[in-house]
Protein backbone atom coordinates (compact mmCIF):
# COMPACT_ATOMS: atom_id res chain seq x y z
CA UNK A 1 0.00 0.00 0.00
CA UNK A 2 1.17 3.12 -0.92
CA UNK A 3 1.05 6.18 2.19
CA UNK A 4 -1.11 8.82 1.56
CA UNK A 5 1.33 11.44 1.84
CA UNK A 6 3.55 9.71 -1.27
CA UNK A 7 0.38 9.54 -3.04
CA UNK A 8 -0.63 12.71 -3.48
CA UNK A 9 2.59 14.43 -2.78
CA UNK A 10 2.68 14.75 -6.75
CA UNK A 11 -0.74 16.63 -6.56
CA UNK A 12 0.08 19.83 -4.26
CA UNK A 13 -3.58 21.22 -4.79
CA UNK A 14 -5.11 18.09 -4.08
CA UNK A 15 -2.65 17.30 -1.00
CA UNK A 16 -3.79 20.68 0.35
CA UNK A 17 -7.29 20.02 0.08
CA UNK A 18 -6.80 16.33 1.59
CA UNK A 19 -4.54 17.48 5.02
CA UNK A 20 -6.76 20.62 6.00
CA UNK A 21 -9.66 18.38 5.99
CA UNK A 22 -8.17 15.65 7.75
CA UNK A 23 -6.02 18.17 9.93
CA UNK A 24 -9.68 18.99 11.32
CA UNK A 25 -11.07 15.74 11.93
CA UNK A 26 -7.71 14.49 13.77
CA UNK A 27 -6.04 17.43 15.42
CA UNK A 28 -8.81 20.13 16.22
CA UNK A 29 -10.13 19.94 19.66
CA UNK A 30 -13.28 18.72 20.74
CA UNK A 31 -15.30 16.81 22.72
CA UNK A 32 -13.43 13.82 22.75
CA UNK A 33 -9.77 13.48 24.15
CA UNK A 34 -6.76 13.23 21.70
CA UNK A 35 -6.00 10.00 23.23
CA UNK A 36 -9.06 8.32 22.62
CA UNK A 37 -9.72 8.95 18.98
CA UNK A 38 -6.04 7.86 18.70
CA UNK A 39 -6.68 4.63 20.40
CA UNK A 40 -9.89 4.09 18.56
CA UNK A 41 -7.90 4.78 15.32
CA UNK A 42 -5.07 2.60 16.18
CA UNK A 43 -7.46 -0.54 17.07
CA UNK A 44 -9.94 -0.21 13.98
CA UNK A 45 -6.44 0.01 11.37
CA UNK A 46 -4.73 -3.09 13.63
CA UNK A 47 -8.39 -4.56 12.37
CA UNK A 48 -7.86 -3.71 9.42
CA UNK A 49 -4.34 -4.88 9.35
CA UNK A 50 -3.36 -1.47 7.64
CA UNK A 51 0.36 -1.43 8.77
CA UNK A 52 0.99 2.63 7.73
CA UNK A 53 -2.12 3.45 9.86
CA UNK A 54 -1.14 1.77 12.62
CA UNK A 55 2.16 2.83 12.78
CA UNK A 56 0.80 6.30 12.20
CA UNK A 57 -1.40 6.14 15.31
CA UNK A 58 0.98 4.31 17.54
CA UNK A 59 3.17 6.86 16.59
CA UNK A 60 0.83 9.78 17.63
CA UNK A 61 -0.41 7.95 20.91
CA UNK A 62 3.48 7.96 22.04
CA UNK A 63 3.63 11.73 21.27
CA UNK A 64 0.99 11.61 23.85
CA UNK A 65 2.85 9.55 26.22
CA UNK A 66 -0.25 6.79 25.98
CA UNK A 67 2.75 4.02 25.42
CA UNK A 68 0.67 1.53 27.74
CA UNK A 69 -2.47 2.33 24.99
CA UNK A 70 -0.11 1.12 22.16
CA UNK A 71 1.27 -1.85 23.80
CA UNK A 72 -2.20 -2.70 24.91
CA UNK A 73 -3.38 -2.64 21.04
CA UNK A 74 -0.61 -3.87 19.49
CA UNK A 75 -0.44 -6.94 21.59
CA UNK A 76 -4.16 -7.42 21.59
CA UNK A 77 -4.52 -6.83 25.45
CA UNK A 78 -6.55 -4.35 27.45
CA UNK A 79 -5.36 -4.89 30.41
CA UNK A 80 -1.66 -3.01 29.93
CA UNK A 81 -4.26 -0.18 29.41
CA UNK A 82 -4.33 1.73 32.89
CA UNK A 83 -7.03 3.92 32.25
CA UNK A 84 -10.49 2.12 32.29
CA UNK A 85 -12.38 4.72 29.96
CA UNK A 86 -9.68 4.13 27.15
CA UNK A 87 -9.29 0.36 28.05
CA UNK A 88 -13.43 0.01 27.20
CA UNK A 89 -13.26 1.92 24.32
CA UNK A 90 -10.47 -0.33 22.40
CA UNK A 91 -11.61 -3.68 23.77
């Protein structure tokens, strides 16, 4: 599969168009924590078996210093997850 970014790196316009949508559904704050869309991102692509995506999230969830939500999701157990609310949410 080829990563987004590569993809449509030879499209500028198009690239532009892509990030400041997704830029708003992934970064801009809201009702939900960072965390958990992360987590809930990083189960559904290890469901998914979408390598790039998961290593995307994972990557993003250790930014935000959730390393016991990626070891919990990447080895398929909720219980190195220490906080309950994000443990129920990827289980």
């Amino acid at each position: 599969m080829v990563p987004p970014l590569t993809l449509l790196s030879a499209q500028p316009d198009i690239l532009a168009a892509v990030w400041s949508i997704w830029r708003e559904s992934q970064l801009a704050l809201g009702p939900v924590q960072r965390t958990s869309t992360e987590a809930i991102a990083a189960a559904v692509s290890r469901l998914n078996a979408c390598t790039y995506c998961v290593d995307a999230h994972s990557g993003r969830l250790h930014a935000l210093s959730a390393h016991d939500v990626v070891s919990g999701i990447l080895d398929d157990d909720g219980g190195k997850i220490s906080q309950r609310p994000t443990r129920d949410i990827v289980q």
